[in-house]
Protein backbone atom coordinates (compact mmCIF):
# COMPACT_ATOMS: atom_id res chain seq x y z
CA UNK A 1 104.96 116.33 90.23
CA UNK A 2 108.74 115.56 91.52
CA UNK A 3 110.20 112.61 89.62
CA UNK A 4 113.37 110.46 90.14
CA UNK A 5 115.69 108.27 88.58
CA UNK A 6 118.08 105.52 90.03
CA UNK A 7 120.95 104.52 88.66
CA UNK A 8 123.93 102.76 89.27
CA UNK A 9 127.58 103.93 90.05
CA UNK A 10 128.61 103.09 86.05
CA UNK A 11 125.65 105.59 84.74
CA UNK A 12 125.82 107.65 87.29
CA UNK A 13 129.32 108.87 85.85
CA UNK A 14 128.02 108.79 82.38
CA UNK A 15 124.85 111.29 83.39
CA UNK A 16 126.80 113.45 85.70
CA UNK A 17 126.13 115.16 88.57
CA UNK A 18 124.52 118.30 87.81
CA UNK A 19 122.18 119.82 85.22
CA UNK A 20 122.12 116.30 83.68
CA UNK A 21 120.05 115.11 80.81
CA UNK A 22 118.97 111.52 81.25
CA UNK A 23 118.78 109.45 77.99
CA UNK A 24 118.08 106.15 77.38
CA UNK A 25 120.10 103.42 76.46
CA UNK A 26 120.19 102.67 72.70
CA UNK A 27 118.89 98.63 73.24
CA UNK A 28 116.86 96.18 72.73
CA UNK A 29 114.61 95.32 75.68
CA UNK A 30 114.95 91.86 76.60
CA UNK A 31 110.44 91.36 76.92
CA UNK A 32 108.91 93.72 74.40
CA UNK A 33 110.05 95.51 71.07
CA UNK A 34 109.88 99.05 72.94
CA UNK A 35 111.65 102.42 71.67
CA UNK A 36 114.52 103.06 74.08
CA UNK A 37 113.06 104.57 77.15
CA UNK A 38 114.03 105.91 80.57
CA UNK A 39 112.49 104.82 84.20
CA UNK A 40 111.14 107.09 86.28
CA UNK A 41 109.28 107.55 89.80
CA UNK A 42 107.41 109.61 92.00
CA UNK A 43 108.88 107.37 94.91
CA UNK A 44 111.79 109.33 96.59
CA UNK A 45 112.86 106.24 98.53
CA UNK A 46 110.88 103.01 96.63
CA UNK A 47 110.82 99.72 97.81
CA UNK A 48 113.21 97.87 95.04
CA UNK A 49 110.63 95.25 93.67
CA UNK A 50 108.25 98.48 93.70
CA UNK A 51 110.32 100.49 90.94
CA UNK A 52 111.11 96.65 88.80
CA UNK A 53 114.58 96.73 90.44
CA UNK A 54 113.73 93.23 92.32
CA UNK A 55 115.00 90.46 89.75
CA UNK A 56 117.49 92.40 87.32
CA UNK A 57 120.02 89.94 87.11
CA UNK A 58 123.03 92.53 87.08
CA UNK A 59 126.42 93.38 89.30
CA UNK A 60 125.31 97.05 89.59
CA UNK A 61 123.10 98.04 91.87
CA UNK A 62 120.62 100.32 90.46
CA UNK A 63 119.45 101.99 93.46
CA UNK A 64 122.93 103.38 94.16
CA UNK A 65 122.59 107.08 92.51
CA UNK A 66 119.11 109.14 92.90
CA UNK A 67 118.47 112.07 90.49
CA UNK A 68 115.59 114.31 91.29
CA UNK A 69 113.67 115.52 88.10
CA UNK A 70 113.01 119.12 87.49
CA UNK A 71 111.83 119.01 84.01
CA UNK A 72 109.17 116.24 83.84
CA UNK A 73 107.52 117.85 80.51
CA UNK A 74 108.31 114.89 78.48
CA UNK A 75 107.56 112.32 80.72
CA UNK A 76 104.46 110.29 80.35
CA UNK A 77 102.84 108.08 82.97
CA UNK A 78 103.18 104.03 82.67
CA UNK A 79 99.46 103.55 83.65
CA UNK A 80 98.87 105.77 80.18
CA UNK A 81 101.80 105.11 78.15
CA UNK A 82 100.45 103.58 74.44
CA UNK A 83 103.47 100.81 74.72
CA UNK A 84 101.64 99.90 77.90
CA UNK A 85 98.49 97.51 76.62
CA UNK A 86 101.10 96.13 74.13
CA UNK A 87 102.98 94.77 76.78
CA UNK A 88 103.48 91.01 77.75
């Protein structure tokens, strides 16, 4: 399964360019008390409100950097995530 992550200009210098390692931010999500956790999709070229990029109230756009995923290993599907049915 290919993968990808967007990201904005300000990460995108912070992950790199090449033979990257994507990890999440260290915060507090604003709607549930989740572990920190990194966004991912099989979408090479989503629809923003498709990938949750619709209402983020934020200067940066997030769509502005695209990383294709070559180790997905780790990565677990939303639709069978265990934070999932915990979720408001």
């Amino acid at each position: 399964m290919i993968l990808y992550h967007f990201t904005c200009a300000d990460a995108h210098k912070r992950i790199g360019r090449c033979n990257c390692l994507i990890i999440p931010q260290r915060v507090r999500h604003p709607v549930a008390d989740w572990p920190p956790l990194s966004w991912f999709t099989t979408e090479a070229e989503p629809a923003r409100e498709a990938i949750g990029l619709g209402a983020v109230r934020t200067a940066c756009d997030r769509m502005t950097h695209r990383y294709v995923i070559t180790d997905s290993s780790r990565c677990v599907p939303w639709l069978t995530c265990p934070l999932r049915p915990a979720t408001p």
